[in-house]
Protein backbone atom coordinates (compact mmCIF):
# COMPACT_ATOMS: atom_id res chain seq x y z
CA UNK A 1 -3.78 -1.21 30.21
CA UNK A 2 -1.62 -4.31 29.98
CA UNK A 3 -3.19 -5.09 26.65
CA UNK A 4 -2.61 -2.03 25.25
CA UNK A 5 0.77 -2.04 26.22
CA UNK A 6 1.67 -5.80 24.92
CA UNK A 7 0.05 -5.34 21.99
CA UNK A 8 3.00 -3.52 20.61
CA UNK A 9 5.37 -6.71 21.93
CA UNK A 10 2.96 -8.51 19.61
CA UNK A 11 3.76 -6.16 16.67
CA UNK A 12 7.32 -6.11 17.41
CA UNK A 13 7.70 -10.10 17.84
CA UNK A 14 5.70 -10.95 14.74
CA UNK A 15 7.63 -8.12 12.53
CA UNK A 16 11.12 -9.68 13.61
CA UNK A 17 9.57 -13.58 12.95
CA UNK A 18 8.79 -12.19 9.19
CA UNK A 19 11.54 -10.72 8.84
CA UNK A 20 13.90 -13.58 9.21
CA UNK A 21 11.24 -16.19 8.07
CA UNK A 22 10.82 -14.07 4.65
CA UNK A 23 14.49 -13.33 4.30
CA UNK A 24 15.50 -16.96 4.94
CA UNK A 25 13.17 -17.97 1.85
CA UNK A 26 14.68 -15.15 -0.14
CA UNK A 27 17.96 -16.18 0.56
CA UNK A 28 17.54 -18.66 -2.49
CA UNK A 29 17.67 -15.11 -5.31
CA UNK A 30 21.09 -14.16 -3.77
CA UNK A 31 22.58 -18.07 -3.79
CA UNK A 32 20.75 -18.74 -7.24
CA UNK A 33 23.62 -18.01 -9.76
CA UNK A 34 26.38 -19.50 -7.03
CA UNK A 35 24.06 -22.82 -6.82
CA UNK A 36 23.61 -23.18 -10.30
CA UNK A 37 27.84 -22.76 -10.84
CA UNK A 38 28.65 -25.15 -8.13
CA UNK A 39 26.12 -28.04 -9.34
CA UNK A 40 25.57 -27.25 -13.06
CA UNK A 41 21.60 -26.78 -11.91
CA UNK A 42 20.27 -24.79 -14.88
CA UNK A 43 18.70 -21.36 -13.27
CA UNK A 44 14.83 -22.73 -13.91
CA UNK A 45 15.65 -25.69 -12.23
CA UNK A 46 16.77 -23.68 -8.88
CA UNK A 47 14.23 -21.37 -9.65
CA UNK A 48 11.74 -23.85 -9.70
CA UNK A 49 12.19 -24.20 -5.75
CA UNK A 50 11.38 -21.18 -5.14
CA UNK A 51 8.19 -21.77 -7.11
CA UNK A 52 7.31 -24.69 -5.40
CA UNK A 53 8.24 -22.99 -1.96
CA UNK A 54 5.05 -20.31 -2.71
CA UNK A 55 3.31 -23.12 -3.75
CA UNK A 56 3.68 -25.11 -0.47
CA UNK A 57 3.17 -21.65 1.16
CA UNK A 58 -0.06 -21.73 -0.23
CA UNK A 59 -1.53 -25.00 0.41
CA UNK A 60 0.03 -24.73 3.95
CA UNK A 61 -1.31 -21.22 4.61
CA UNK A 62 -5.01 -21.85 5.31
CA UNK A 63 -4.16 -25.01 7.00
CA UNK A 64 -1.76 -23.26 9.92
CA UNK A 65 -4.50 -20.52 9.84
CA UNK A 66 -6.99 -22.90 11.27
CA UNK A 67 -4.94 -23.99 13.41
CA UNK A 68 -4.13 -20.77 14.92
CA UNK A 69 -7.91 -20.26 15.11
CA UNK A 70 -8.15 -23.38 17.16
CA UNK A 71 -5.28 -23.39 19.26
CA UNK A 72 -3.71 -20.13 18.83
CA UNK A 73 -1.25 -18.70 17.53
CA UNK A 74 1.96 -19.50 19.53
CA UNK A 75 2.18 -23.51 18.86
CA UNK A 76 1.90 -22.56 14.99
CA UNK A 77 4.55 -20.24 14.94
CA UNK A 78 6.97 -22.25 17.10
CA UNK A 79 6.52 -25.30 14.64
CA UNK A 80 7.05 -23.06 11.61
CA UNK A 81 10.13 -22.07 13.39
CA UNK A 82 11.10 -25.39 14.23
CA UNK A 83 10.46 -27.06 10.94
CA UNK A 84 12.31 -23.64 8.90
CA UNK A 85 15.47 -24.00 10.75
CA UNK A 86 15.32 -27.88 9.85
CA UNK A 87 15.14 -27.88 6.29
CA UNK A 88 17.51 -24.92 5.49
CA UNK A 89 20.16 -27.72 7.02
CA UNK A 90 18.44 -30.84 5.09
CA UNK A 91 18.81 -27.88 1.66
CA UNK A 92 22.24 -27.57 2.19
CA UNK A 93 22.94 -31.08 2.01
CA UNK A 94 21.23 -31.62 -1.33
CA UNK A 95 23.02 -33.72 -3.75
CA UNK A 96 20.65 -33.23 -6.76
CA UNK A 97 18.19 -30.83 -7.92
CA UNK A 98 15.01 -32.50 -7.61
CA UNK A 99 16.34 -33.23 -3.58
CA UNK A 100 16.83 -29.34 -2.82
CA UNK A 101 13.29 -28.65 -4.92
CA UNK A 102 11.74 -30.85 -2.41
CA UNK A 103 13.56 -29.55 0.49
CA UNK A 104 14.10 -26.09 -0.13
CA UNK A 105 10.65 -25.60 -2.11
CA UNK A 106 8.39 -27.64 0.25
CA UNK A 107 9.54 -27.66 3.82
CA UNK A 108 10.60 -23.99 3.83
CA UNK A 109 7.61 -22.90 2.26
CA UNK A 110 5.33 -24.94 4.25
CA UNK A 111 7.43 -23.30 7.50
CA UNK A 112 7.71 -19.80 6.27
CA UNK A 113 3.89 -20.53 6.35
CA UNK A 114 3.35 -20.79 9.67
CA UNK A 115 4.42 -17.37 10.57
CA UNK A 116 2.61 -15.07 7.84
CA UNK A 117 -1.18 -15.57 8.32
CA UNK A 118 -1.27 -16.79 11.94
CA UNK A 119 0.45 -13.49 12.79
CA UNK A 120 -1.37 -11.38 10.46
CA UNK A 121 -4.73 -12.49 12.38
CA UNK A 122 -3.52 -12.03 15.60
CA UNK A 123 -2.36 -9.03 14.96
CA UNK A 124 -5.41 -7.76 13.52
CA UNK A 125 -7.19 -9.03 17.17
CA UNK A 126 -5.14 -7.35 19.05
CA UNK A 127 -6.15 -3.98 17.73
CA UNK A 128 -9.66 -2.01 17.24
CA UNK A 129 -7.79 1.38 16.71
CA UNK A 130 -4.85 2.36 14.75
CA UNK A 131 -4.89 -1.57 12.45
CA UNK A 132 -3.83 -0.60 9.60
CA UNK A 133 -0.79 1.07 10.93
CA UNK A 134 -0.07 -1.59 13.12
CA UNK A 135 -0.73 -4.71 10.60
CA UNK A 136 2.02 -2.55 8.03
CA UNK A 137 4.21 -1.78 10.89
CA UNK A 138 4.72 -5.88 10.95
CA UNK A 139 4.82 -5.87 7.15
CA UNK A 140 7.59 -3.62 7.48
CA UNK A 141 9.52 -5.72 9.49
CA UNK A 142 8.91 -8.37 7.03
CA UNK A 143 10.28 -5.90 4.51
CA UNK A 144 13.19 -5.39 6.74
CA UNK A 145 14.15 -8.73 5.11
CA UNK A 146 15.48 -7.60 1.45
CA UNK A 147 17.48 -4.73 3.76
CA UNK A 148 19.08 -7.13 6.31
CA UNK A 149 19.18 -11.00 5.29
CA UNK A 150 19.60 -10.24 1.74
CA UNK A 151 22.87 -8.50 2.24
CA UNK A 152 24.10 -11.05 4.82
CA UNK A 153 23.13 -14.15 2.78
CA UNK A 154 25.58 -12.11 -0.03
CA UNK A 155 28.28 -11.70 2.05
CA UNK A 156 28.38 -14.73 3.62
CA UNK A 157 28.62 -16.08 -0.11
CA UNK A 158 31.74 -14.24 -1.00
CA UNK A 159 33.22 -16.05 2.50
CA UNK A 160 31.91 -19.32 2.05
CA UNK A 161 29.71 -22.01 -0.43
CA UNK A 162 26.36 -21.83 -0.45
CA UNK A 163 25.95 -25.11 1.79
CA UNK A 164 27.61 -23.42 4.37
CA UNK A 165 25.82 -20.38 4.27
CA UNK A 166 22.48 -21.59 4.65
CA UNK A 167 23.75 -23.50 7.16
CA UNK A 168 24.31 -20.36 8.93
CA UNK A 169 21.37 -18.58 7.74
CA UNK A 170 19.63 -21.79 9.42
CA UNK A 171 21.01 -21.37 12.98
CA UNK A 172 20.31 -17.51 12.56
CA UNK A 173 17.14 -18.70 12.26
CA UNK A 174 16.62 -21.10 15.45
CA UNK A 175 18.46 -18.50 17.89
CA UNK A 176 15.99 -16.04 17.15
CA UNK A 177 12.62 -17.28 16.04
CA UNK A 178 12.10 -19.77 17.99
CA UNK A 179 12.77 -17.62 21.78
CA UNK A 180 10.83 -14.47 20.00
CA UNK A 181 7.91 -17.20 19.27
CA UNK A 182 7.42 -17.78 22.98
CA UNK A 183 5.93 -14.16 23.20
CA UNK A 184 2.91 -14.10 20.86
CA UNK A 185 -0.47 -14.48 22.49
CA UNK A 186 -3.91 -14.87 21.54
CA UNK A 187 -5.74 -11.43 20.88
CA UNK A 188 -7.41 -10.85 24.56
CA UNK A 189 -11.17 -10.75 22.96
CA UNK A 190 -10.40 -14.64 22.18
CA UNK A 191 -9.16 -15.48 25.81
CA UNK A 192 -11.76 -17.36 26.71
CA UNK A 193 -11.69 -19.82 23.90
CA UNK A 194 -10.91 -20.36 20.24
CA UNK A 195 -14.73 -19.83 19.39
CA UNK A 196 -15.57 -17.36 21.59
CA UNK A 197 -17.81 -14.74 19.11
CA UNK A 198 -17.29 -11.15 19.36
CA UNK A 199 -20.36 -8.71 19.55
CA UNK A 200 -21.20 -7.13 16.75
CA UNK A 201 -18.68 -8.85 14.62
CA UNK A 202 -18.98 -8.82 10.45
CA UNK A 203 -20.69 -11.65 9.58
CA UNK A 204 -20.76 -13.18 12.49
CA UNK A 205 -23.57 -15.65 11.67
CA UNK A 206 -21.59 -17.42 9.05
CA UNK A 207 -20.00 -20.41 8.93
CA UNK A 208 -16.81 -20.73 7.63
CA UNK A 209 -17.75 -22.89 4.33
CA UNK A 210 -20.21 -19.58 3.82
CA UNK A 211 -17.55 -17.13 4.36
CA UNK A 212 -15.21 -18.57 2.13
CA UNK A 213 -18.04 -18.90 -0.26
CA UNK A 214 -18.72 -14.96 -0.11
CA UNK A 215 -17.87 -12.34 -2.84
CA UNK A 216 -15.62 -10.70 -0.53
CA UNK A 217 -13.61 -13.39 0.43
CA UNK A 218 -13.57 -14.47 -2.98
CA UNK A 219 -12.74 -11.41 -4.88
CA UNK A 220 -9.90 -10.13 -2.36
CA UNK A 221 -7.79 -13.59 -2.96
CA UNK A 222 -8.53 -12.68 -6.74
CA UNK A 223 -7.34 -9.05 -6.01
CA UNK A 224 -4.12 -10.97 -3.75
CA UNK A 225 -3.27 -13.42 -6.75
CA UNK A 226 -3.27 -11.22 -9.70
CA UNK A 227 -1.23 -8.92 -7.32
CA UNK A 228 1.09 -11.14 -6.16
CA UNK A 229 1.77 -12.11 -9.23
CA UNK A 230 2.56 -9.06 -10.66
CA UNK A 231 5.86 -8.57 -8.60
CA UNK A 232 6.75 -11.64 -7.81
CA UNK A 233 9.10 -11.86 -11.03
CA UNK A 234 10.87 -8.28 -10.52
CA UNK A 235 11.23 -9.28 -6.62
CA UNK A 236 13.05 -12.83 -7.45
CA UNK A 237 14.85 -11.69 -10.58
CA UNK A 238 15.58 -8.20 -10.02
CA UNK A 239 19.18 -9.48 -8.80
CA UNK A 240 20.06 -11.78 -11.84
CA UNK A 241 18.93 -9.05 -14.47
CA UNK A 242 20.81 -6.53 -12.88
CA UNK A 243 24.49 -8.63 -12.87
CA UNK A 244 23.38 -9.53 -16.62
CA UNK A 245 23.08 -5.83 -17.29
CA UNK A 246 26.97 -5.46 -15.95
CA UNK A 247 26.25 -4.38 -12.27
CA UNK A 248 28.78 -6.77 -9.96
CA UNK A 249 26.83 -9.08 -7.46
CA UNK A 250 27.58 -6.88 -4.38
CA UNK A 251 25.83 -4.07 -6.02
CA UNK A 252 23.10 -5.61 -7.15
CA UNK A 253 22.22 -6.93 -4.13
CA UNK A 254 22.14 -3.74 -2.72
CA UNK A 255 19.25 -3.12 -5.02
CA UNK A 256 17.04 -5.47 -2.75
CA UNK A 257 18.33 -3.11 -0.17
CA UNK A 258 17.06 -0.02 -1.72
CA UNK A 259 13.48 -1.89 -2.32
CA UNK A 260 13.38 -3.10 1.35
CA UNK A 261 14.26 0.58 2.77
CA UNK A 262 11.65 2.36 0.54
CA UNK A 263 9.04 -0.87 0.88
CA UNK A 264 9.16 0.10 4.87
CA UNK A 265 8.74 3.38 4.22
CA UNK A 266 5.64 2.56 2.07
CA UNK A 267 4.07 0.09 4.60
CA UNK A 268 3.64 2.78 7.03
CA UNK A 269 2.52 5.84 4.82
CA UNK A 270 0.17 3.01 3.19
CA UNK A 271 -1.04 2.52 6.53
CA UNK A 272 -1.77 5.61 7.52
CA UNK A 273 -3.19 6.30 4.56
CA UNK A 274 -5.48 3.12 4.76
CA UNK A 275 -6.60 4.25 8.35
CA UNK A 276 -7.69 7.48 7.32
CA UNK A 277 -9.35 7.04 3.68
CA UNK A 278 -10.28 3.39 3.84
CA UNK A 279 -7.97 0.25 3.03
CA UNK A 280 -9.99 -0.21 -0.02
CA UNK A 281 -9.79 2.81 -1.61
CA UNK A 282 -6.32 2.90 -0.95
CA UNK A 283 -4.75 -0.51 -1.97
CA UNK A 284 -7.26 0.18 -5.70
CA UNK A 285 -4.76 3.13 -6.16
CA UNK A 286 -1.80 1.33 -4.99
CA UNK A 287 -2.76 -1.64 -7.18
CA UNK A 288 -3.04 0.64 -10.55
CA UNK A 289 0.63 2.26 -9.71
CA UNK A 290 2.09 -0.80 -9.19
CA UNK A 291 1.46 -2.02 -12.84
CA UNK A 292 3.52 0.86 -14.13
CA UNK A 293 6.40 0.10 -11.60
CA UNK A 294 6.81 -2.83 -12.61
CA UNK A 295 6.95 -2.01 -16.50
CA UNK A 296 9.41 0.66 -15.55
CA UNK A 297 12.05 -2.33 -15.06
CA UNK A 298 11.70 -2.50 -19.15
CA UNK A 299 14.01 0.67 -19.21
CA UNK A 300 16.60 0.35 -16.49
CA UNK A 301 20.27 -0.31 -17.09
CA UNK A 302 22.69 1.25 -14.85
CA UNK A 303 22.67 0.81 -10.76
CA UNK A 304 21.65 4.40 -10.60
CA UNK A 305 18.29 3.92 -12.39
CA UNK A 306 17.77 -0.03 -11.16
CA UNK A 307 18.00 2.13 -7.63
CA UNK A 308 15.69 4.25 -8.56
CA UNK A 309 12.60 2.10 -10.02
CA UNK A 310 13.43 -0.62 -7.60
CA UNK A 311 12.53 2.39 -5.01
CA UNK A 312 9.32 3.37 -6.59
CA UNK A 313 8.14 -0.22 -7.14
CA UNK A 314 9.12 -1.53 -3.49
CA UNK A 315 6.98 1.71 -1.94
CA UNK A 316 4.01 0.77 -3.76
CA UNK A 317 4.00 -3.36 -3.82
CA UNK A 318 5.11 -3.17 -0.24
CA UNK A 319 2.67 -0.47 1.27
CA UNK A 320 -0.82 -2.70 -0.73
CA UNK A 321 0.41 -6.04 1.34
CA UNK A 322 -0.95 -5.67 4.95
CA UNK A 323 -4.01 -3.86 3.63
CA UNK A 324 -5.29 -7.51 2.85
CA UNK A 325 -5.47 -8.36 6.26
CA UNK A 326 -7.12 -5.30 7.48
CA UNK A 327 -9.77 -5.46 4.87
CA UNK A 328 -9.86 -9.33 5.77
CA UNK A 329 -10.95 -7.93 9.52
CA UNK A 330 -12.92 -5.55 8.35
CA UNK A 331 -15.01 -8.06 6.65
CA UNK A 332 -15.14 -10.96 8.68
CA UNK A 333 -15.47 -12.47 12.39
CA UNK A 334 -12.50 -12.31 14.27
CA UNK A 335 -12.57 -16.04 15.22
CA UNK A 336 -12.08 -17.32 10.96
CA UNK A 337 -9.31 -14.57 11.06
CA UNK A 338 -6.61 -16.76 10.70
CA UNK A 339 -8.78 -18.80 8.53
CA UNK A 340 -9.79 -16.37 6.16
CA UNK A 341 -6.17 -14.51 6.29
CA UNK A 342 -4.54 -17.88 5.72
CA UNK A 343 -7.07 -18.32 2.57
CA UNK A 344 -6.15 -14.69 0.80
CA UNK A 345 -2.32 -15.99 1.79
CA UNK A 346 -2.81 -18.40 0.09
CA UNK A 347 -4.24 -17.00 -3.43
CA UNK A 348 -1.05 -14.59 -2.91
CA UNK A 349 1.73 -17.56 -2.26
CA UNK A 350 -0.14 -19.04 -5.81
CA UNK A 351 0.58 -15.84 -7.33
CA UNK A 352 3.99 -15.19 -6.11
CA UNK A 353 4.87 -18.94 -7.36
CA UNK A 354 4.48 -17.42 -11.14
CA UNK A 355 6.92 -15.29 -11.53
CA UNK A 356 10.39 -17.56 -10.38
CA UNK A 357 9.79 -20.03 -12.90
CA UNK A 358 8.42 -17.58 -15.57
CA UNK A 359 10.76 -15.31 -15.34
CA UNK A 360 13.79 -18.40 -15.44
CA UNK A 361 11.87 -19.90 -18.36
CA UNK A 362 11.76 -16.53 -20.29
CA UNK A 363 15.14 -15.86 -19.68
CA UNK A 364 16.62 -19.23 -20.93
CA UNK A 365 14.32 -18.65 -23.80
CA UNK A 366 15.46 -15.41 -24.79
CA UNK A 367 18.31 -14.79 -22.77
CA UNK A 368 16.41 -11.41 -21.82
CA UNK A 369 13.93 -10.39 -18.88
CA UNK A 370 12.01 -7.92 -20.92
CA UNK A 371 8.75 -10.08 -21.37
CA UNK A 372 8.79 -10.77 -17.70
CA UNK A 373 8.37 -6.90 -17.06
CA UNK A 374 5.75 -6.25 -19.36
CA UNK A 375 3.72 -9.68 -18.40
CA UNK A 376 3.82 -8.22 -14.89
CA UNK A 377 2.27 -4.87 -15.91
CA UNK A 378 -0.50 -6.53 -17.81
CA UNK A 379 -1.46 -8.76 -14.58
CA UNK A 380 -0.99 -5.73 -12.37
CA UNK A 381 -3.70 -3.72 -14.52
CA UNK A 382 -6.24 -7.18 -13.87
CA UNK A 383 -5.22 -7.13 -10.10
CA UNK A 384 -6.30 -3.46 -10.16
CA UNK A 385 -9.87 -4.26 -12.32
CA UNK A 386 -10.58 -6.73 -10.04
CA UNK A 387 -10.58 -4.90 -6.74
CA UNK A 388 -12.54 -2.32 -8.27
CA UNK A 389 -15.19 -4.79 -8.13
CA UNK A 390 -15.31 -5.24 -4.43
CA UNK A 391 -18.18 -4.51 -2.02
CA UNK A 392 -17.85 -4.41 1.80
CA UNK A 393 -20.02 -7.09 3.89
CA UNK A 394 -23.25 -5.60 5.14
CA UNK A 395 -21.84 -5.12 8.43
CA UNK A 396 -18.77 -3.54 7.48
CA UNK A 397 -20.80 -1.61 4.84
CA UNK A 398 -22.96 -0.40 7.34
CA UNK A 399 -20.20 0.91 9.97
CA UNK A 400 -18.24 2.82 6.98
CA UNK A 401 -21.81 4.49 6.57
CA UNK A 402 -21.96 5.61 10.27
CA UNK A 403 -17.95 6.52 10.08
């Protein structure tokens, strides 16, 4: 009874960590056109950060996954923590670009992390029944980011610089993550021990080099990259686009808002949907519509209509997200989890470092975002061929059977 009660802390602590770990990185869209005013930056060069950040986010992710498979995942999320709050302050203090690309673009991305794919698997321990709802119901609060930090990085902007700002985004941070970290513990079928096997388990007779050898594992961080990299240039530049189509900052920002609101809404109907008809199935659908919301950018000009695709697009890209890790568990032994989650993470943080320094390099070519939108709907429609290609393990295959 106690574990089915504090499994719900679990969900609640890891969707608040997200949600300020996520909105701290994408703090750096909102500040991009004040940076590159104050210092003379050129917007690829500050974009670039953000680039490298997903790229450090990927290297780091598998890494602080086995971790969290050997020691669990509370020391791995109170370094993140730790280390996030850090360099925010070491960002602010940047004197040159190639300083904050370092700074901003590795530390925070090797923090922010810390806290995706060691909560992810332990929050996909922690529950048997009702995963998929509970895996997006911590999405969402990583979603809550674009709704909550988003607008206060903005408005602490109009108060003060930048520096100080993240400066204050930074002690935002330690105040809360680091306290809420205390709470996670290890999913209660791993008690025992970091190894301990689980009967009956997918693939449980696999070692990890096999696993990440497998088709599955293989074709979902395909499926995560080509996804991933389909809205990770509408997500960064929706803001910038928006103010060069006439829409004031303020308003623009609010844009994120809108995505954020209807990207929680999706998480949850995406997870109900993926508990009832199968995550697969589900996030194949999601993966087609996506392509098209993204192209829909191509014809957007006032706030009204920005709202309105930015709506669309954050349902869909937001509700396929957590579906990863639950077809991750469905597929694989619960003690790789963090492993195998941090691996996919990490195909996804490759993917999401595209579209920054694309869609910066595209617009100081052509001083227009239109290719950006219509590259991401051609990698959408691969993410989508792709999954159509995947196969459950044996194991799993064989419980969907009996289902």
């Amino acid at each position: 009874m106690v574990h089915t009660h504090y499994r719900w802390v679990i969900v609640a602590a890891g969707g608040l960590l997200g949600c300020i770990a996520i909105g701290a990185m994408f703090s750096l869209p909102v500040f991009l056109l004040p940076i590159a005013k104050e210092t003379g930056w050129s917007v690829t060069g500050v974009s670039t950060a953000m680039t490298i950040g997903f790229l450090a986010m990927a290297f780091a992710s598998m890494g602080w996954g086995g971790l969290s498979d050997r020691w669990g995942p509370r020391p791995v999320v109170l370094a993140g923590s730790v280390l996030l709050a850090a360099s925010l302050v070491l960002a602010s203090f940047a004197t040159s670009l190639i300083v904050f690309q370092f700074v901003f673009g590795l530390l925070v991305g090797v923090a922010v992390a810390a806290v995706f794919a060691p909560m992810m698997a332990c929050v996909t321990g922690w529950f048997d029944t009702h995963r998929s709802l509970a895996v997006s119901l911590v999405s969402a609060g990583m979603g809550m980011a674009p709704m909550t930090m988003s607008p206060f990085a903005a408005w602490l902007v109009t108060m003060h610089d930048w520096r100080v700002s993240m400066q204050i985004i930074a002690a935002v941070v330690a105040v809360t993550m680091i306290p809420v970290s205390l709470l996670i513990r290890r999913p209660p079928a791993l008690e025992a021990g970091a190894s301990s096997a689980v009967a009956g388990e997918p693939q449980e007779g696999m070692t990890v080099r096999e696993v990440l050898r497998s088709p599955q594992f293989i074709i979902l961080c395909l499926t995560n990259f080509f996804c991933c990299a389909t809205h990770s240039g509408p997500i960064f530049h929706t803001v910038s686009y928006a103010i060069t189509c006439g829409i004031p900052m303020i308003a623009a920002v609010t844009i994120y808002s809108v995505e954020g609101l209807a990207g929680m809404g999706g998480r949850v109907v995406f997870g109900l949907l993926g508990d009832r008809f199968g995550a697969k199935h589900i996030l194949v659908l999601g993966l087609f519509v996506q392509a098209f919301g993204a192209l829909a950018y191509v014809f957007t000009g006032g706030l009204a209509s920005f709202n309105l695709v930015a709506g669309i697009f954050g349902f869909i890209y937001a509700g396929v997200m957590p579906l990863y890790a639950v077809i991750a568990r469905e597929n694989f032994p619960l003690r790789m989890m963090g492993t195998v989650i941090g691996g996919t993470a990490m195909a996804g943080s490759l993917g999401m470092a595209l579209g920054p320094v694309a869609g910066g390099l595209i617009y100081d070519t052509f001083a227009s975002y239109t290719w950006l939108y219509v590259g991401s709907w051609g990698i959408g429609l691969g993410a989508f061929l792709i999954a159509m290609t995947f196969r459950p393990a044996p194991r799993a295959r064989e419980a969907l059977a009996g289902t």
